[in-house]
N, C-alpha and C. Protein backbone atom coordinates (compact mmCIF):
# COMPACT_ATOMS: atom_id res chain seq x y z
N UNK A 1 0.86 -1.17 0.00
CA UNK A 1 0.00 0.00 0.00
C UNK A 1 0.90 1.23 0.00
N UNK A 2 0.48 2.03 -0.98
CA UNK A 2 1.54 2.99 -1.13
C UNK A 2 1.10 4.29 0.33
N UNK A 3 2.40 4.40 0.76
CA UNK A 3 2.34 5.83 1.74
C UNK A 3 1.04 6.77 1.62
N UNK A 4 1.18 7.32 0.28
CA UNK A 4 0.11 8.18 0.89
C UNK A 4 -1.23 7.55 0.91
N UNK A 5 -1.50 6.63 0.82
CA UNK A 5 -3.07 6.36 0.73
C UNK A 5 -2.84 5.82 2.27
N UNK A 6 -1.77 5.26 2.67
CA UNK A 6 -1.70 4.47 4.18
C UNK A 6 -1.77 6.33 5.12
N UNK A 7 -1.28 7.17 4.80
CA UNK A 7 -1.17 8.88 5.56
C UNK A 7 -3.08 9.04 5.15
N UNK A 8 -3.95 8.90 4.07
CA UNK A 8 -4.65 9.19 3.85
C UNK A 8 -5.88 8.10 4.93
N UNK A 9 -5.81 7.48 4.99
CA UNK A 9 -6.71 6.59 5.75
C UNK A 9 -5.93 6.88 7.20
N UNK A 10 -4.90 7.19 7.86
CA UNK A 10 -4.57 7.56 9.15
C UNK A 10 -5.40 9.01 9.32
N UNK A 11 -5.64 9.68 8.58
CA UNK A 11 -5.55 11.02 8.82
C UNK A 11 -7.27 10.59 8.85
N UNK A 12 -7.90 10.14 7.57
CA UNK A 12 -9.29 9.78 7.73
C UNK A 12 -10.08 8.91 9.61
N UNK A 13 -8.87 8.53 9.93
CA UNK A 13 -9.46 7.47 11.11
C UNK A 13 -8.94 8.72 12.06
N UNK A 14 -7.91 9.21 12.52
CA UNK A 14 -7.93 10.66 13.14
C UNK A 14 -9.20 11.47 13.05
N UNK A 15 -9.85 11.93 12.09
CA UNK A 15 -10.85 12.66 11.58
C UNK A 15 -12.07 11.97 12.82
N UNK A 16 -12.24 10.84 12.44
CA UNK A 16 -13.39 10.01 12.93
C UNK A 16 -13.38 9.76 14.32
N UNK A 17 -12.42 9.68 14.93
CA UNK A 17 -11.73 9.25 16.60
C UNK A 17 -13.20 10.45 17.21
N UNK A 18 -12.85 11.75 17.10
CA UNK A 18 -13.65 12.10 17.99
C UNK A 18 -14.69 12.37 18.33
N UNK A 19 -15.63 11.67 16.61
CA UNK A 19 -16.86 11.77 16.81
C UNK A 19 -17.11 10.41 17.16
N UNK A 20 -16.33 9.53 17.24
CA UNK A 20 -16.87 8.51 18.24
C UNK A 20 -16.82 8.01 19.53
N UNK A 21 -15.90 9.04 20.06
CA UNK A 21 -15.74 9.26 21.48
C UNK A 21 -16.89 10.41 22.03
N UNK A 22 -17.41 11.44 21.00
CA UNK A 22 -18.43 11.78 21.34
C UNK A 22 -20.04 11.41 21.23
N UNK A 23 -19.60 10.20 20.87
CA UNK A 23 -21.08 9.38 20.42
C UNK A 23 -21.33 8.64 21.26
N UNK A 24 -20.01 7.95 21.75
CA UNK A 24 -20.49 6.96 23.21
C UNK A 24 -20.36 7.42 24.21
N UNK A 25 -20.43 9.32 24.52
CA UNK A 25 -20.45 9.99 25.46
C UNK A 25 -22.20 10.37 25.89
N UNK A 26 -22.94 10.38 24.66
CA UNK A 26 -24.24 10.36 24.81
C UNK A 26 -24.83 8.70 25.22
N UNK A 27 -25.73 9.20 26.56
CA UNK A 27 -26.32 7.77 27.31
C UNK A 27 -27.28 7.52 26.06
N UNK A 28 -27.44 5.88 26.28
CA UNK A 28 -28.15 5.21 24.65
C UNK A 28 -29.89 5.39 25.72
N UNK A 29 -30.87 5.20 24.59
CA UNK A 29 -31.94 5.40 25.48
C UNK A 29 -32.23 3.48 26.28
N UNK A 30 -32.33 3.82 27.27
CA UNK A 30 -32.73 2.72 27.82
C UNK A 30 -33.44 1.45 27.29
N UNK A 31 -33.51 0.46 27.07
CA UNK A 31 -34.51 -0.33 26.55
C UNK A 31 -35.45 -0.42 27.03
N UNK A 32 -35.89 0.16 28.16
CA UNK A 32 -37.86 0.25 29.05
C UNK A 32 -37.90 1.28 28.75
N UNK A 33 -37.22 2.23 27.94
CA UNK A 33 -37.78 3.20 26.91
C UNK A 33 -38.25 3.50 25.89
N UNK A 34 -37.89 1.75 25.18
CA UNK A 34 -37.98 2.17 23.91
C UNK A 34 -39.82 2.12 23.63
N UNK A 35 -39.85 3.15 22.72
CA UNK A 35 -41.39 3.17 22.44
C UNK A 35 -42.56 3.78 23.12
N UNK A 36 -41.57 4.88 24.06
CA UNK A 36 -42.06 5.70 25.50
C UNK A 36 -41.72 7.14 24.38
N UNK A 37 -42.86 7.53 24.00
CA UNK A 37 -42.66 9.15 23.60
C UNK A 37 -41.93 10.29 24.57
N UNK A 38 -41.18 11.12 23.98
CA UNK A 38 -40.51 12.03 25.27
C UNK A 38 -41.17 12.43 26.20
N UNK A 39 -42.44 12.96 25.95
CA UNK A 39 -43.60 13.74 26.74
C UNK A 39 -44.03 12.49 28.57
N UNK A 40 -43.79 11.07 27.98
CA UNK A 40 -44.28 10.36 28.78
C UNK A 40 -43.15 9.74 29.11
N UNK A 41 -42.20 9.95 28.77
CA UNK A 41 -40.50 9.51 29.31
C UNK A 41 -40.24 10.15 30.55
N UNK A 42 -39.93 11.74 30.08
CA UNK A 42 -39.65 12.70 31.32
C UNK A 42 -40.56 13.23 32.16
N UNK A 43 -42.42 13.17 31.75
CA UNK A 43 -43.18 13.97 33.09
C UNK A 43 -43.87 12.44 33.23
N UNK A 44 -43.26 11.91 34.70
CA UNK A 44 -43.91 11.25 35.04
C UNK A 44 -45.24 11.42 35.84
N UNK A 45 -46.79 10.50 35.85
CA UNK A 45 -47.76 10.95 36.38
C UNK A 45 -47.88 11.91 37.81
N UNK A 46 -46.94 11.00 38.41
CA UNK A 46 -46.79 11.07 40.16
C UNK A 46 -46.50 12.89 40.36
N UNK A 47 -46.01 13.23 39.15
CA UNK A 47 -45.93 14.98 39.34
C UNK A 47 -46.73 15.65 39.17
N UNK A 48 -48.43 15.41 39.20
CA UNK A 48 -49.34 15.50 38.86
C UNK A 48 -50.09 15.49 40.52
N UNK A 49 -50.13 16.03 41.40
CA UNK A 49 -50.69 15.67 42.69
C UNK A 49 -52.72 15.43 42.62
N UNK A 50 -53.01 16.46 42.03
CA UNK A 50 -54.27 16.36 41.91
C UNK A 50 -55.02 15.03 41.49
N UNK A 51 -53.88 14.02 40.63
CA UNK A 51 -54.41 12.91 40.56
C UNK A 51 -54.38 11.66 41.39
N UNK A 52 -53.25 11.97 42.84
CA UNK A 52 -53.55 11.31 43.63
C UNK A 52 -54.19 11.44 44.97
N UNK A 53 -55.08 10.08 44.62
CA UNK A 53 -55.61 9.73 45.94
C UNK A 53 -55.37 9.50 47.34
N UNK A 54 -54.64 9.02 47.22
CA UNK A 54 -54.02 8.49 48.75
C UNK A 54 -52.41 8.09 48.56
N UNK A 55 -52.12 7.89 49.71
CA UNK A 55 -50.70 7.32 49.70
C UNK A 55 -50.49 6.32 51.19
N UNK A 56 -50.27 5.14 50.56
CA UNK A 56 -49.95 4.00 51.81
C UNK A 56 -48.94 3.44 51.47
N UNK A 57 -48.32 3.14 53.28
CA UNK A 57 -46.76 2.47 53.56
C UNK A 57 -47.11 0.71 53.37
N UNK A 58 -45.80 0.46 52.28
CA UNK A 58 -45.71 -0.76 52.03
C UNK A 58 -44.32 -1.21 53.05
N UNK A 59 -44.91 -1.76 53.89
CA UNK A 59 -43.99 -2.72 54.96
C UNK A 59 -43.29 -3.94 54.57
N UNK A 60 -42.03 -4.19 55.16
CA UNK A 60 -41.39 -5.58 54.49
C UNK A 60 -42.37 -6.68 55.24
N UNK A 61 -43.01 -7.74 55.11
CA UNK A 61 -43.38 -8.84 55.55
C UNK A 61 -42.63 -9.96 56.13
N UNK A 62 -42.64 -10.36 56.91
CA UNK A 62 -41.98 -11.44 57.88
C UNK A 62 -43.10 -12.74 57.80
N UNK A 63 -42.70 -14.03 57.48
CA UNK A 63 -43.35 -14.43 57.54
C UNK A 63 -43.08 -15.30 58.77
N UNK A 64 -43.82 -16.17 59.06
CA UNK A 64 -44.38 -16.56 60.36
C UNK A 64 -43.54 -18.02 60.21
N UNK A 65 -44.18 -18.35 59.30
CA UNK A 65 -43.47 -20.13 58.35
C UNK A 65 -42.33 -19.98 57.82
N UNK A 66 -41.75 -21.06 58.05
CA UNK A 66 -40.33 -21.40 57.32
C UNK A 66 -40.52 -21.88 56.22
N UNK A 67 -41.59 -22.39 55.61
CA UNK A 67 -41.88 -22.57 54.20
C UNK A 67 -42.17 -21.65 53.32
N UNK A 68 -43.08 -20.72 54.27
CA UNK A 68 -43.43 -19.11 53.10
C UNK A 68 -42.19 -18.32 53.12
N UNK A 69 -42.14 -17.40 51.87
CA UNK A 69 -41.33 -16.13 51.70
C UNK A 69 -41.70 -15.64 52.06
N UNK A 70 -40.76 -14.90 52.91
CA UNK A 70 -41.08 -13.07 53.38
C UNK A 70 -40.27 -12.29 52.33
N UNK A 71 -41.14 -11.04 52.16
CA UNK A 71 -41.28 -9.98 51.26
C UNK A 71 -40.77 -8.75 52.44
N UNK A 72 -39.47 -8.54 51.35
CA UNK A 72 -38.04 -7.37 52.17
C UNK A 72 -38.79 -6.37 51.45
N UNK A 73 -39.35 -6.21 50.46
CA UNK A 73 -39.78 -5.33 50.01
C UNK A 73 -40.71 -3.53 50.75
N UNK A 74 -39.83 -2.69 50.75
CA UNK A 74 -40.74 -1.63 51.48
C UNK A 74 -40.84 -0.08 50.66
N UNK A 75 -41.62 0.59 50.90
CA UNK A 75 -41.74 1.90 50.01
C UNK A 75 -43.29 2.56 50.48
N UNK A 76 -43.90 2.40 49.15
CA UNK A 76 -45.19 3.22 48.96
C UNK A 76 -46.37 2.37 48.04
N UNK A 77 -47.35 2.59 48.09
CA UNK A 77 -48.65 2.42 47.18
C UNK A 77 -49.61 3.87 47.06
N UNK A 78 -49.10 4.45 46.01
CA UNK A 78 -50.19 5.36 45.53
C UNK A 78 -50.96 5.32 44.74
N UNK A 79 -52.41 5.40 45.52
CA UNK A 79 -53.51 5.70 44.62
C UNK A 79 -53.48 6.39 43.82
N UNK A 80 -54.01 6.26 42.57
CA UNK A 80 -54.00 7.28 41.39
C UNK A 80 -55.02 7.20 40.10
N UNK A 81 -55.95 8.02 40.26
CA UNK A 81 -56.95 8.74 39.57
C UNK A 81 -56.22 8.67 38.13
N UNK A 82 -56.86 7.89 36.96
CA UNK A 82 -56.52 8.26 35.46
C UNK A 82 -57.63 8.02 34.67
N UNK A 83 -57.02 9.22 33.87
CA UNK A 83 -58.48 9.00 32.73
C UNK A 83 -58.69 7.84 32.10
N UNK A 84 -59.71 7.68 31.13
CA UNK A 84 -60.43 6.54 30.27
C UNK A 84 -59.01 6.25 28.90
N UNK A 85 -58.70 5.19 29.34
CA UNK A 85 -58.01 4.36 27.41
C UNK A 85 -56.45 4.26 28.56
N UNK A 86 -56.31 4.69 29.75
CA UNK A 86 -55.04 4.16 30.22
C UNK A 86 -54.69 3.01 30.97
N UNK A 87 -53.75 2.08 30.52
CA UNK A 87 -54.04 1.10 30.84
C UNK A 87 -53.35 1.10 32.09
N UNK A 88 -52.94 -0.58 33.40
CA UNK A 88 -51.85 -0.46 34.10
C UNK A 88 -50.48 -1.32 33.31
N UNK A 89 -50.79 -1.77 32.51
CA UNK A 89 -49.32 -2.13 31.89
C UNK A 89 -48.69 -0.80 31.37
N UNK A 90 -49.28 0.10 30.79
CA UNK A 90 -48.72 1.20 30.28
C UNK A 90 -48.17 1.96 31.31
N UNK A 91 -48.85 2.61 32.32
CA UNK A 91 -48.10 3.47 33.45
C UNK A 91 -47.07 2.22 34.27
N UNK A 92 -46.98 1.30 34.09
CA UNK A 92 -45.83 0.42 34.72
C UNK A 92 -44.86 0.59 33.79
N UNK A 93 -45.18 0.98 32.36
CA UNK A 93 -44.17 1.12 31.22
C UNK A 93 -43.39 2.31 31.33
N UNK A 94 -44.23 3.38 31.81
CA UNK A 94 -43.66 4.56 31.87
C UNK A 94 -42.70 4.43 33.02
N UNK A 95 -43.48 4.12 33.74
CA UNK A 95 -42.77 4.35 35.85
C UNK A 95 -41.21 3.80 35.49
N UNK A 96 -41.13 2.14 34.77
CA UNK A 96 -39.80 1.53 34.51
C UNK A 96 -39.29 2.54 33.43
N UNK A 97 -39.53 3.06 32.89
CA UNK A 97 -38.63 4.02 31.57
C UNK A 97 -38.25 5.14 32.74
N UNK A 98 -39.00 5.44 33.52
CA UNK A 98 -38.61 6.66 34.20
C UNK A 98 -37.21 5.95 35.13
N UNK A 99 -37.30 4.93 36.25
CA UNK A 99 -36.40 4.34 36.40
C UNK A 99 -34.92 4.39 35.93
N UNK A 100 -35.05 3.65 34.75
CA UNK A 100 -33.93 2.97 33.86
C UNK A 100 -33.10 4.21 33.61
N UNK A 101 -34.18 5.22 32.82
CA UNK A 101 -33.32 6.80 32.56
C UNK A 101 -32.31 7.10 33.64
N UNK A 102 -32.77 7.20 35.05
CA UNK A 102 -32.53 7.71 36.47
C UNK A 102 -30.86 7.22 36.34
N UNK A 103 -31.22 5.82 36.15
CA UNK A 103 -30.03 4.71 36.22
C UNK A 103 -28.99 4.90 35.02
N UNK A 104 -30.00 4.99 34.01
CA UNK A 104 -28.59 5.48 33.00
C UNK A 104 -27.91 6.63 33.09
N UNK A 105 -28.55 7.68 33.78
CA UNK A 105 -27.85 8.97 34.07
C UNK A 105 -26.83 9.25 35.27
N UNK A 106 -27.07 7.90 35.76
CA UNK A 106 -26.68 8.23 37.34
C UNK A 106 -27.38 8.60 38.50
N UNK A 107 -28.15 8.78 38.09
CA UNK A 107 -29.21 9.35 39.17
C UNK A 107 -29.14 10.48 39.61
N UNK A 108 -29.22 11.81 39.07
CA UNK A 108 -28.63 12.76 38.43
C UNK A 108 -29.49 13.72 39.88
N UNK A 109 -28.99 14.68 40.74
CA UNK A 109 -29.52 15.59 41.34
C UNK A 109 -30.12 16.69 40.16
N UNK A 110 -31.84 16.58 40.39
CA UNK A 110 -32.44 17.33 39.92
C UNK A 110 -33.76 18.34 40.25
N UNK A 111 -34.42 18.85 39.56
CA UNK A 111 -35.88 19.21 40.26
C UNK A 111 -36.62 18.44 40.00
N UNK A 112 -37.57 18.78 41.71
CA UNK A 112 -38.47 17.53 41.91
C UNK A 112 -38.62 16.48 41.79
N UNK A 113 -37.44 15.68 42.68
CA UNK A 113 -37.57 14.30 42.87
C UNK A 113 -38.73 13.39 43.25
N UNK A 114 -39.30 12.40 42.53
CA UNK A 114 -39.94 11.66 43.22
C UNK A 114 -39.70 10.33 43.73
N UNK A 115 -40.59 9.91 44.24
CA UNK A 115 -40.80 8.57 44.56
C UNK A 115 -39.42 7.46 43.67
N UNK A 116 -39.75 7.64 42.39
CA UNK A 116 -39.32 6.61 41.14
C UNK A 116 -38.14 7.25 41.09
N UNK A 117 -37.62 8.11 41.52
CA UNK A 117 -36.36 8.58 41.39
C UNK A 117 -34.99 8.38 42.38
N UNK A 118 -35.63 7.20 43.43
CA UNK A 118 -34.59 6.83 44.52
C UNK A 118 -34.03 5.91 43.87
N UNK A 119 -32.91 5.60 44.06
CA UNK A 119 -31.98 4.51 43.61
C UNK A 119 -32.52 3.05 44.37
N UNK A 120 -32.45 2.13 43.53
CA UNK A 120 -33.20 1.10 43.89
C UNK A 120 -34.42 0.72 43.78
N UNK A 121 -35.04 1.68 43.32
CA UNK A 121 -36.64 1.80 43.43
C UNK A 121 -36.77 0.66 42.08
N UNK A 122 -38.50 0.17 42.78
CA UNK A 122 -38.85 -0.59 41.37
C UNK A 122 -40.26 -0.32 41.71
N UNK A 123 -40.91 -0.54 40.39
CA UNK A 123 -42.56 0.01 40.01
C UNK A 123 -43.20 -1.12 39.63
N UNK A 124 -44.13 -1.24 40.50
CA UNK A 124 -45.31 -2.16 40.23
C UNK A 124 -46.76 -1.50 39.97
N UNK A 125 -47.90 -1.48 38.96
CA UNK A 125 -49.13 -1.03 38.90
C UNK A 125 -50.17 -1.86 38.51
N UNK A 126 -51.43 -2.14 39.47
CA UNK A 126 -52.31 -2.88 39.23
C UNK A 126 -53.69 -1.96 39.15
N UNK A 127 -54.67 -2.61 38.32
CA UNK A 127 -56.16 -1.90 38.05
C UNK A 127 -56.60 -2.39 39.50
N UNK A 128 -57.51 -0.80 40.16
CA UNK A 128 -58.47 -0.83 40.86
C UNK A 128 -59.40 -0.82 40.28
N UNK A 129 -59.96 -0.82 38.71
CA UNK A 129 -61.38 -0.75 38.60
C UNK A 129 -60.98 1.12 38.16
N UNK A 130 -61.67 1.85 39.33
CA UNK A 130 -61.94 3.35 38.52
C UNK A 130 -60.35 4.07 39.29
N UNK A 131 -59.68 2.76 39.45
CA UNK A 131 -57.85 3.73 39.90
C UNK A 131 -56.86 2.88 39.93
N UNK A 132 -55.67 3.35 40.21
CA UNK A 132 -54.93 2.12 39.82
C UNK A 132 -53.58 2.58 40.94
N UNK A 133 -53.63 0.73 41.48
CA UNK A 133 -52.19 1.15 42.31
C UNK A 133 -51.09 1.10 42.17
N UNK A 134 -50.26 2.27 42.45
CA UNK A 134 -48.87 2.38 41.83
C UNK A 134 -47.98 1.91 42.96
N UNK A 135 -47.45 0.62 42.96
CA UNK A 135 -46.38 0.27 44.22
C UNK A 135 -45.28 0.49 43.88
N UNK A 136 -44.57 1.56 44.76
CA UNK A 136 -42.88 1.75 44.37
C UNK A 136 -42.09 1.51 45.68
N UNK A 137 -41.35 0.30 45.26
CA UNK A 137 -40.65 -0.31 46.84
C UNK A 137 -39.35 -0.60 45.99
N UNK A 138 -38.55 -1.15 47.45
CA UNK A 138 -37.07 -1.30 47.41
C UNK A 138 -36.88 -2.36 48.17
N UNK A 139 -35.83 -2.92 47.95
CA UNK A 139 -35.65 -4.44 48.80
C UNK A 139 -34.44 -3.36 50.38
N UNK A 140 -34.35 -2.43 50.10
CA UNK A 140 -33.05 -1.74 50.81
C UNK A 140 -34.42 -0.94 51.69
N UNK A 141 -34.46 -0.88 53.27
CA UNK A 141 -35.51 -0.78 54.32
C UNK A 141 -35.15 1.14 54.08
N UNK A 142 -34.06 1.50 54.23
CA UNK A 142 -33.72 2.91 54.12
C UNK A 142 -34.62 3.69 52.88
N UNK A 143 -33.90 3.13 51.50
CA UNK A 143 -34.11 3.55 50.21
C UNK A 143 -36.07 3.61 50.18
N UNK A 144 -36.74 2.41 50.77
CA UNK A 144 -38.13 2.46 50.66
C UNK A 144 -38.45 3.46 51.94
N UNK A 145 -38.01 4.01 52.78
CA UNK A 145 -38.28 4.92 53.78
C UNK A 145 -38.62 6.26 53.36
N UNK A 146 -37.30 6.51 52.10
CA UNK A 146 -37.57 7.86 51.19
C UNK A 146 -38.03 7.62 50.15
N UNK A 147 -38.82 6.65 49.54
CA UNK A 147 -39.82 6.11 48.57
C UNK A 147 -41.06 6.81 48.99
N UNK A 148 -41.18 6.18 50.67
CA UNK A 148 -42.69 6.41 51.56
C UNK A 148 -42.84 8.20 51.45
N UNK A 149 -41.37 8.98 51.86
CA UNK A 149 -41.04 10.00 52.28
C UNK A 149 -41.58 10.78 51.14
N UNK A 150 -41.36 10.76 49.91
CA UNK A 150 -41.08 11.26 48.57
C UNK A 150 -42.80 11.32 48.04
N UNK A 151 -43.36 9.92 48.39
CA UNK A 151 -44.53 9.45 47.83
C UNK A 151 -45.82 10.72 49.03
N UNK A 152 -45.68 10.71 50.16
CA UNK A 152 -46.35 11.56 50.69
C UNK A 152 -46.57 13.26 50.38
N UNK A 153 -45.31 13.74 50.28
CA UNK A 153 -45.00 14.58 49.99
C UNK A 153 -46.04 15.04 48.36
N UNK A 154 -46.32 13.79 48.20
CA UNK A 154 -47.53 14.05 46.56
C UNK A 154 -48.93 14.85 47.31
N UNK A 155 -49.00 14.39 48.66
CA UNK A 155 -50.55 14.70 49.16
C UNK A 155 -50.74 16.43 50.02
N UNK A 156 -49.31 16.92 49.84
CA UNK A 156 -49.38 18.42 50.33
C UNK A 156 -50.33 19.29 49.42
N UNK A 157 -51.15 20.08 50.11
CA UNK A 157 -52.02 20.30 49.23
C UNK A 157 -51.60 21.56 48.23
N UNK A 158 -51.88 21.61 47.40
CA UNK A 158 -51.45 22.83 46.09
C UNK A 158 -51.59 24.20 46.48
N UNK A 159 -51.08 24.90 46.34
CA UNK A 159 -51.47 26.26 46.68
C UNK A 159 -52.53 26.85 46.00
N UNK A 160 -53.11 27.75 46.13
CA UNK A 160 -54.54 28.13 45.64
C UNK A 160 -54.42 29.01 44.63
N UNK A 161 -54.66 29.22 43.56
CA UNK A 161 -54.57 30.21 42.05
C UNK A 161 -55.29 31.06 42.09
C-alpha cells in the first residue's frame, strides 16, 4: 500500500476518533424506553398531585413459616386517579422508563424528585377498577423509607390560584 493512501486513511481514522468518542459519550436510550414518547418519558404521572388519591406504607413482611417467603420489600402504594383508554401495563411502562433513565444517568440531582427517582426503586401497577395502584418499593428498608417519604409529599395540598 503505497504511503500516501496508508497517511490518507490515518488522517481519515484521526478525523473520525472524535466523533466517536463523542457518540459513546451520549447515554443510549434505555430499553424500558424504547417506544415511550418524550412527553411520557420525562413527566412522570406522580408529578401530577391532583391525581392522587391516597398514599400507603408498604412494609417488608416477615413471615411466620419457614416454608413461606417473606417480602423485604418496602416503600409506597399510591392511589391514582386516570383518565379513560389508560391502561396499568402502560403506566408500569412509563414508571420503569422513568427508572432505567434515572439509572442510565446516574441518578442525576435534579428538580423535583420523586418517589421513582430513589436509587433502587422498582414500580409495580395494578387496576383498581376506577384507579390504579402504583407500588414503588425497594428491597433496601432505608431507600423504601424515602420512597414512603417522597410518595407523601404528593398529598401536600397545592397552593390556591
Amino acid at each position: 500500500m503505497p504511503s500516501t493512501v496508508k497517511g490518507l486513511l490515518l488522517v481519515g481514522l484521526l478525523a473520525i476518533t472524535p466523533l466517536a468518542h463523542a457518540a459513546s459519550a451520549v447515554a443510549p436510550i434505555p430499553e424500558a424506553c424504547r417506544g415511550v414518547p418524550d412527553v411520557e418519558r420525562y413527566v412522570w404521572l406522580l408529578t401530577s398531585r391532583k391525581d392522587v388519591l391516597a398514599v400507603q406504607e408498604i412494609k417488608p413482611e416477615t413471615s411466620m413459616v419457614e416454608v413461606l417467603m417473606s417480602d423485604p420489600r418496602a416503600g409506597a402504594r399510591v392511589l391514582l386517579a386516570v383518565g379513560p383508554g389508560v391502561t396499568a401495563e402502560w403506566l408500569e411502562r412509563i414508571g420503569e422508563c422513568h427508572i432505567a433513565n434515572n439509572a442510565a444517568r446516574g441518578y442525576p440531582q435534579g428538580a423535583a424528585p420523586t418517589a421513582l427517582d430513589v436509587k433502587g426503586a422498582a414500580v409495580h401497577v395494578s387496576s383498581l377498577g376506577n384507579s390504579f395502584a402504583v407500588d414503588i418499593t425497594s428491597d433496601d428498608r432505608d431507600a423504601g423509607r424515602e420512597i414512603l417519604r417522597r410518595a407523601r409529599e404528593l398529598l401536600v395540598a397545592l397552593p390556591a390560584t
